[in-house]
C-alpha atoms as a PDB file:
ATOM      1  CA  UNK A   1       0.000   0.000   0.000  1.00  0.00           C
ATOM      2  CA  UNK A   2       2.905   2.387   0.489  1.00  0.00           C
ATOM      3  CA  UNK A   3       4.462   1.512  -2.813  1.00  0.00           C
ATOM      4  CA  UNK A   4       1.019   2.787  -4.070  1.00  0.00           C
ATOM      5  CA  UNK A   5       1.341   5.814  -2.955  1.00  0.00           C
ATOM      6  CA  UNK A   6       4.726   6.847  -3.309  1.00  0.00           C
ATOM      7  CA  UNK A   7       4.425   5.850  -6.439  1.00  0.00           C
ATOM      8  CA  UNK A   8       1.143   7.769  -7.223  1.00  0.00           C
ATOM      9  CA  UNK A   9       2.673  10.728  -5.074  1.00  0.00           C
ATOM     10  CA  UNK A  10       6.071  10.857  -7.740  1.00  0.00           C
ATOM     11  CA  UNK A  11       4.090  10.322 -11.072  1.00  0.00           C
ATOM     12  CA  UNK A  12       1.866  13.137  -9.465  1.00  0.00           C
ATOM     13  CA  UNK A  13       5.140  15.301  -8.178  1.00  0.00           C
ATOM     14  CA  UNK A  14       6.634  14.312 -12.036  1.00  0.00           C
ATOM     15  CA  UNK A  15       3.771  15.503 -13.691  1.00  0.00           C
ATOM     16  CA  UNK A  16       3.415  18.841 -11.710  1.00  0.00           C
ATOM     17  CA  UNK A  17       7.159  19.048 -12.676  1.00  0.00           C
ATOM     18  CA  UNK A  18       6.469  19.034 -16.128  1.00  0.00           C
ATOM     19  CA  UNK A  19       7.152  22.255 -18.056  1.00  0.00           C
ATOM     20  CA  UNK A  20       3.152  23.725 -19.653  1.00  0.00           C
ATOM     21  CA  UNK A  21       1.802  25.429 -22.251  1.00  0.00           C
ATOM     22  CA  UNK A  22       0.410  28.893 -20.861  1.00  0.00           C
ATOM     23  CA  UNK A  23      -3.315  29.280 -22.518  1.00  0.00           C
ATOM     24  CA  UNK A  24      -3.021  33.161 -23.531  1.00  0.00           C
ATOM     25  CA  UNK A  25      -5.943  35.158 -22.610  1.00  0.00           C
ATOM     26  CA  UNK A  26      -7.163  36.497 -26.241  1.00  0.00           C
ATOM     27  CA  UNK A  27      -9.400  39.933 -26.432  1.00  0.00           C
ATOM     28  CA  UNK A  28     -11.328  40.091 -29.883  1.00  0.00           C
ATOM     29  CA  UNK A  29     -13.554  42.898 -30.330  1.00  0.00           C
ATOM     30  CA  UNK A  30     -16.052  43.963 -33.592  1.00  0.00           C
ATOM     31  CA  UNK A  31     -17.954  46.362 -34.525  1.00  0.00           C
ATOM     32  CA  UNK A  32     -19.254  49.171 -36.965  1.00  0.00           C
ATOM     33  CA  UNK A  33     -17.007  52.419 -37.778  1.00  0.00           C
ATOM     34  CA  UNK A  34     -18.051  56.092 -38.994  1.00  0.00           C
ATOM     35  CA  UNK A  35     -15.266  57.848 -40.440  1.00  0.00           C
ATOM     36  CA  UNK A  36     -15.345  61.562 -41.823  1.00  0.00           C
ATOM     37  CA  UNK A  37     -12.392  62.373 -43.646  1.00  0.00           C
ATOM     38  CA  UNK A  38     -11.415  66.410 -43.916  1.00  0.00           C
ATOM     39  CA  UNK A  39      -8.766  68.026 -45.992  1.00  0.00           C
ATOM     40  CA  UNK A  40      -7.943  65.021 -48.203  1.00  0.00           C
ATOM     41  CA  UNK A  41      -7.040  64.182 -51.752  1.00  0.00           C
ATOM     42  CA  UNK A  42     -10.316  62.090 -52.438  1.00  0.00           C
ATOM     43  CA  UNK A  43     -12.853  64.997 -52.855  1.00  0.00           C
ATOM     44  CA  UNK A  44     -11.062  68.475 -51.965  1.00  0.00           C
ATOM     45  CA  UNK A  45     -14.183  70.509 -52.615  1.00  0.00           C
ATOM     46  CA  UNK A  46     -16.054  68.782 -49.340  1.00  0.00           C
ATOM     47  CA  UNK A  47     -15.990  66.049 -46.607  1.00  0.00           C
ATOM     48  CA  UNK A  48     -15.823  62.539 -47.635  1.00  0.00           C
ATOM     49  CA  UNK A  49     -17.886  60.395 -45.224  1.00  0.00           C
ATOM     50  CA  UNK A  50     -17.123  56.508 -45.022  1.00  0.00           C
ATOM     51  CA  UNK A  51     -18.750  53.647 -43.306  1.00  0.00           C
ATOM     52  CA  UNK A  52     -17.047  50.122 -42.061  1.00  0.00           C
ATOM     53  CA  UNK A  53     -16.201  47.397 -39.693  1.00  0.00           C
ATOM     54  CA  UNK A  54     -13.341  47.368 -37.114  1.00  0.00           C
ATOM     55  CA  UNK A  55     -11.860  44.789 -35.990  1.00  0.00           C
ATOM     56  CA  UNK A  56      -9.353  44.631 -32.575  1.00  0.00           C
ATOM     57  CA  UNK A  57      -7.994  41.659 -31.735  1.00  0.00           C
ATOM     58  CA  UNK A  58      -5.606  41.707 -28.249  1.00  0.00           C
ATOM     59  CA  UNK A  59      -3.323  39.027 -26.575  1.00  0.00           C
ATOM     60  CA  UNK A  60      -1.321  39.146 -23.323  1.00  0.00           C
ATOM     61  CA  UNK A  61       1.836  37.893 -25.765  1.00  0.00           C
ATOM     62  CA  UNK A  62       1.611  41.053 -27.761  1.00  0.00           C
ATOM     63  CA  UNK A  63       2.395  44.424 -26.566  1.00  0.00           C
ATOM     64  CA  UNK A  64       0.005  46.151 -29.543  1.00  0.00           C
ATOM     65  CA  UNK A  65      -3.347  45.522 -30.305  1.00  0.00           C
ATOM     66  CA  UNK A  66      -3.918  44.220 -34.297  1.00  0.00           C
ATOM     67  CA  UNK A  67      -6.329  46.324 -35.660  1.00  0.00           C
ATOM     68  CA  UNK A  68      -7.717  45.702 -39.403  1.00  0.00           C
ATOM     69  CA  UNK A  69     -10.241  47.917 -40.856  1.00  0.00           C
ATOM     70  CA  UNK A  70     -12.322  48.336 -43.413  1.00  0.00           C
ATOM     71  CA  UNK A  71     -13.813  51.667 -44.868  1.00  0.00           C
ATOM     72  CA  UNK A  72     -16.493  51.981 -47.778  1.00  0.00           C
ATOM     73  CA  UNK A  73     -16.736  55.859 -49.070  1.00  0.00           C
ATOM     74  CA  UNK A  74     -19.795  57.625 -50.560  1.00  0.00           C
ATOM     75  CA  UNK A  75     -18.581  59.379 -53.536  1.00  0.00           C
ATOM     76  CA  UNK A  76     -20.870  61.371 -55.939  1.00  0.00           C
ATOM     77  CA  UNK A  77     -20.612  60.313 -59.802  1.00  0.00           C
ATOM     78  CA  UNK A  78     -18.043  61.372 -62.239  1.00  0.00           C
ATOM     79  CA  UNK A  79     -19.242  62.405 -65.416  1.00  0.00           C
ATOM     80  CA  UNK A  80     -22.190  59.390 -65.476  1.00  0.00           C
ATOM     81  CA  UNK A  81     -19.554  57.003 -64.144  1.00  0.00           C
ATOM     82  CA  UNK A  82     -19.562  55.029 -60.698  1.00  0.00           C
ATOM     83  CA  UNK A  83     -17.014  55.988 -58.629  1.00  0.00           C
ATOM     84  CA  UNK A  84     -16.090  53.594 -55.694  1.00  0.00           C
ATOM     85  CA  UNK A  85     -13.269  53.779 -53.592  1.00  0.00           C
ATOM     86  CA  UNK A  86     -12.408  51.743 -50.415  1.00  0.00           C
ATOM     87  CA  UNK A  87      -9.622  51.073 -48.008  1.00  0.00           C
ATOM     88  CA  UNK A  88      -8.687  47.771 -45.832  1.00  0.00           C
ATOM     89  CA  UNK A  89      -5.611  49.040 -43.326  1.00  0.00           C
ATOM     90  CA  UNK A  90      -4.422  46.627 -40.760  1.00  0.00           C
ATOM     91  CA  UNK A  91      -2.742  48.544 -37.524  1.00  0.00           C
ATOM     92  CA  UNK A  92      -0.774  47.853 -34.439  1.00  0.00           C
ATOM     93  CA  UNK A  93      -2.463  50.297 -31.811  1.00  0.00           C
ATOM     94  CA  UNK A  94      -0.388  50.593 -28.839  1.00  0.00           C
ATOM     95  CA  UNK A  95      -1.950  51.243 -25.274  1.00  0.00           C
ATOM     96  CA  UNK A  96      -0.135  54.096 -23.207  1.00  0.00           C
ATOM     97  CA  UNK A  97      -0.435  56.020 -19.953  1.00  0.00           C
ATOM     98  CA  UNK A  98      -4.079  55.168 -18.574  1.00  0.00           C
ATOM     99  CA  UNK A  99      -5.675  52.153 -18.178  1.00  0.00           C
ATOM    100  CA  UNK A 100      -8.323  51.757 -15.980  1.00  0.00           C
ATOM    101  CA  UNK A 101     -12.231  51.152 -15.804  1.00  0.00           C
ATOM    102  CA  UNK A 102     -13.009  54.111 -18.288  1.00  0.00           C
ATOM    103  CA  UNK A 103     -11.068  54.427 -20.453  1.00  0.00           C
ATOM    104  CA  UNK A 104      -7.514  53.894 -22.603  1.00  0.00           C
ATOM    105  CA  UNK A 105      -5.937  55.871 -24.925  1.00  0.00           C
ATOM    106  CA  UNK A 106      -4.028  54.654 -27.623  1.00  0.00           C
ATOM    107  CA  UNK A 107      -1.528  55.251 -30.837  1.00  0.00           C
ATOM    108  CA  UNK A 108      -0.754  53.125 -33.430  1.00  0.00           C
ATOM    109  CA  UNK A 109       0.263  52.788 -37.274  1.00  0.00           C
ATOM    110  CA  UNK A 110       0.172  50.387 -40.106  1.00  0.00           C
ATOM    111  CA  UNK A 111      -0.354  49.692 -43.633  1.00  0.00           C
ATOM    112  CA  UNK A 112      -3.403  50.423 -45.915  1.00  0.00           C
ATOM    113  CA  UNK A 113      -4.506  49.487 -49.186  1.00  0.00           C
ATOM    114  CA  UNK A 114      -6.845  51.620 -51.118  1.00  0.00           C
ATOM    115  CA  UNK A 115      -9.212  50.565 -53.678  1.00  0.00           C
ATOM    116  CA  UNK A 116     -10.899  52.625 -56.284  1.00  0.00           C
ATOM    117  CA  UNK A 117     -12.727  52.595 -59.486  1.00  0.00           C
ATOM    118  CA  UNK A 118     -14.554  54.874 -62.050  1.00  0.00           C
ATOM    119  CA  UNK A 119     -17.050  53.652 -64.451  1.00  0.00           C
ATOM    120  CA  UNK A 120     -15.599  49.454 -65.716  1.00  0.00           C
ATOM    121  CA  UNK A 121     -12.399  50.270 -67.337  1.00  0.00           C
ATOM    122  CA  UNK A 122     -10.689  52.319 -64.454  1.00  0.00           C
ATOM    123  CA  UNK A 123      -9.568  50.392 -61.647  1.00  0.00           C
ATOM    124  CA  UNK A 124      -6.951  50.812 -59.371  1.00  0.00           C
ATOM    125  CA  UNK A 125      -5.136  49.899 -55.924  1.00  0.00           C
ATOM    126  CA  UNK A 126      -2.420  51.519 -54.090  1.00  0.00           C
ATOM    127  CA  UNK A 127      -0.562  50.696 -50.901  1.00  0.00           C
ATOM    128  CA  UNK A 128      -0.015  53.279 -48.138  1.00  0.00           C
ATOM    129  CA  UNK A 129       1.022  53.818 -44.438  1.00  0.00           C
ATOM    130  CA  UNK A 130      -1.273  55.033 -41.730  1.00  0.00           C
ATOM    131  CA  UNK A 131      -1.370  57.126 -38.584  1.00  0.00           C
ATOM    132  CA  UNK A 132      -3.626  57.007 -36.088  1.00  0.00           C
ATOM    133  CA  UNK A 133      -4.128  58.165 -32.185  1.00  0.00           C
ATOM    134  CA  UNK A 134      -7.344  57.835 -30.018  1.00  0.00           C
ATOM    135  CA  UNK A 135      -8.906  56.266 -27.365  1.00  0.00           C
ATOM    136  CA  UNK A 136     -11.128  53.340 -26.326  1.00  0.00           C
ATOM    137  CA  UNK A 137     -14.068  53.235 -23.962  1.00  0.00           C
ATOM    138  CA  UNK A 138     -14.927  50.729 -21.742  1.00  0.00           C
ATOM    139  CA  UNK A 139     -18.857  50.640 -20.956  1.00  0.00           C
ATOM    140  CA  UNK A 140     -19.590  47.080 -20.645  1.00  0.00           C
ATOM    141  CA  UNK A 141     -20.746  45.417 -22.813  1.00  0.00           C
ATOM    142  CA  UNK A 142     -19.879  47.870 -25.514  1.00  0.00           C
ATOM    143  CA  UNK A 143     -16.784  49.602 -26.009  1.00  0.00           C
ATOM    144  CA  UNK A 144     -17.135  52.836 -27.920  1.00  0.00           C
ATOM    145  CA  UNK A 145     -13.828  54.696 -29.188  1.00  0.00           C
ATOM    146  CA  UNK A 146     -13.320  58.216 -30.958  1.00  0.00           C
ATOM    147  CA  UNK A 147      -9.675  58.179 -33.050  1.00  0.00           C
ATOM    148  CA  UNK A 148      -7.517  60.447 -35.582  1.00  0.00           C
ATOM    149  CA  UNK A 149      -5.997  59.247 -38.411  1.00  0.00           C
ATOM    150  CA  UNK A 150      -3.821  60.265 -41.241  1.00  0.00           C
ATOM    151  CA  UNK A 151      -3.123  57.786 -44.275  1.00  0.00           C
ATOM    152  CA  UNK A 152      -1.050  58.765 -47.378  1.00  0.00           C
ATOM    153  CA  UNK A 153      -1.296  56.547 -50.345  1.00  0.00           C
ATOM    154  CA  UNK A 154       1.781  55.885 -52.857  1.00  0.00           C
ATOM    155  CA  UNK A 155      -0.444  56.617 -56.285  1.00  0.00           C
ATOM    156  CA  UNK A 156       1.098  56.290 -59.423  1.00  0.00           C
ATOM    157  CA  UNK A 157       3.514  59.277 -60.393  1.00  0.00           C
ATOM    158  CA  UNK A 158       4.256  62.372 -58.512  1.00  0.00           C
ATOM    159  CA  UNK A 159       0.460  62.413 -56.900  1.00  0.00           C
ATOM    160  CA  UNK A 160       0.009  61.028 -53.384  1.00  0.00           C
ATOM    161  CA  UNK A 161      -3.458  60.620 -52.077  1.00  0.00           C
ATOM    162  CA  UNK A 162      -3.570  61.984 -48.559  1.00  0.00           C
ATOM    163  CA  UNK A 163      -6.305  61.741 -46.046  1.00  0.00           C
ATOM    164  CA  UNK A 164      -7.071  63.311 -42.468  1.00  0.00           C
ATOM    165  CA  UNK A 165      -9.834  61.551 -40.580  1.00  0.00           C
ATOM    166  CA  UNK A 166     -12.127  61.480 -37.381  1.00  0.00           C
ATOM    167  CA  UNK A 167     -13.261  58.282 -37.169  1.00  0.00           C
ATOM    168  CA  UNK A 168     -15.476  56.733 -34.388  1.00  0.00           C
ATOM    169  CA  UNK A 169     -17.558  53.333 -33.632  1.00  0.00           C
ATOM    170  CA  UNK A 170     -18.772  50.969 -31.522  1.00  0.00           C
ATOM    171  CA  UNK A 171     -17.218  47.892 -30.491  1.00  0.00           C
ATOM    172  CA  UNK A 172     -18.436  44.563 -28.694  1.00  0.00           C
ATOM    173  CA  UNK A 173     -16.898  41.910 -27.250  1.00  0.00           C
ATOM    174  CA  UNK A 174     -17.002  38.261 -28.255  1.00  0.00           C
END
């Protein structure tokens, strides 16, 4: 009966012993986004006012938060053609300073593509880098957050597109 136990008592001790894989806690937010971009390249004459998902997705292993986006923009027609333009940008937001019940602010930059198109024949995508500083809400369940951002695009010749804008949405947590 002793040999029992010591022996259950060592495979138990052996197996305690045993290096383990850590399960990291992963944070993965969704929601819809409102952006209003001022100042930029797309229409100069006005505002150009988007509509999107964003996406956050957070692990205790990374010090950023990945952050892909997606932006659909209202454009008035060109000459009878359809004009569509888009942009999917993928970010690494970095938490700073504050972080407590209410709220945590936030910086971050990353890469963007832009897609647009006028009429069939016209189509186009460019790569570009983002900007972007703000901060997150935490009102469970929902986590509204207000952010700046400034994105230049790498267009074909000597033209960059360039666009400032206040973005804000609603996040929720799955």
């Amino acid at each position: 009966m002793i040999r029992v136990f010591c022996t259950a008592a060592l495979v138990l001790l052996c197996t305690l012993a045993l290096p383990h894989t850590a399960d990291a806690q992963v944070g993965f937010t969704i929601g819809p986004r409102l952006s209003l971009d001022v100042g930029d390249d797309i229409d100069p004459n006005s505002s150009t006012f988007a509509a999107g998902a964003d996406v956050r997705v957070s692990s205790v292993a990374l010090p950023f938060i990945i952050n892909p986006t997606y932006d659909f923009y209202f454009l008035d027609d060109q000459n009878g053609a359809d004009v569509h333009r888009s942009m999917l940008n993928v970010n690494a937001l970095f938490p700073f300073g504050i972080n407590n019940q209410v709220f945590t602010p936030y910086s971050g930059l990353g890469v963007g593509f832009l897609f647009a198109s006028v009429g069939d024949n016209d189509t186009t995508t460019d790569a570009g880098i983002n900007i972007v500083t703000g901060a997150q809400f935490d009102l469970l369940p929902l986590k509204p957050f207000v952010e700046l951002g400034y994105s230049i695009y790498f267009t074909d010749g000597d033209n960059n597109l360039n666009a400032f804008g206040i973005r804000g949405g609603l996040l929720f947590g799955l």
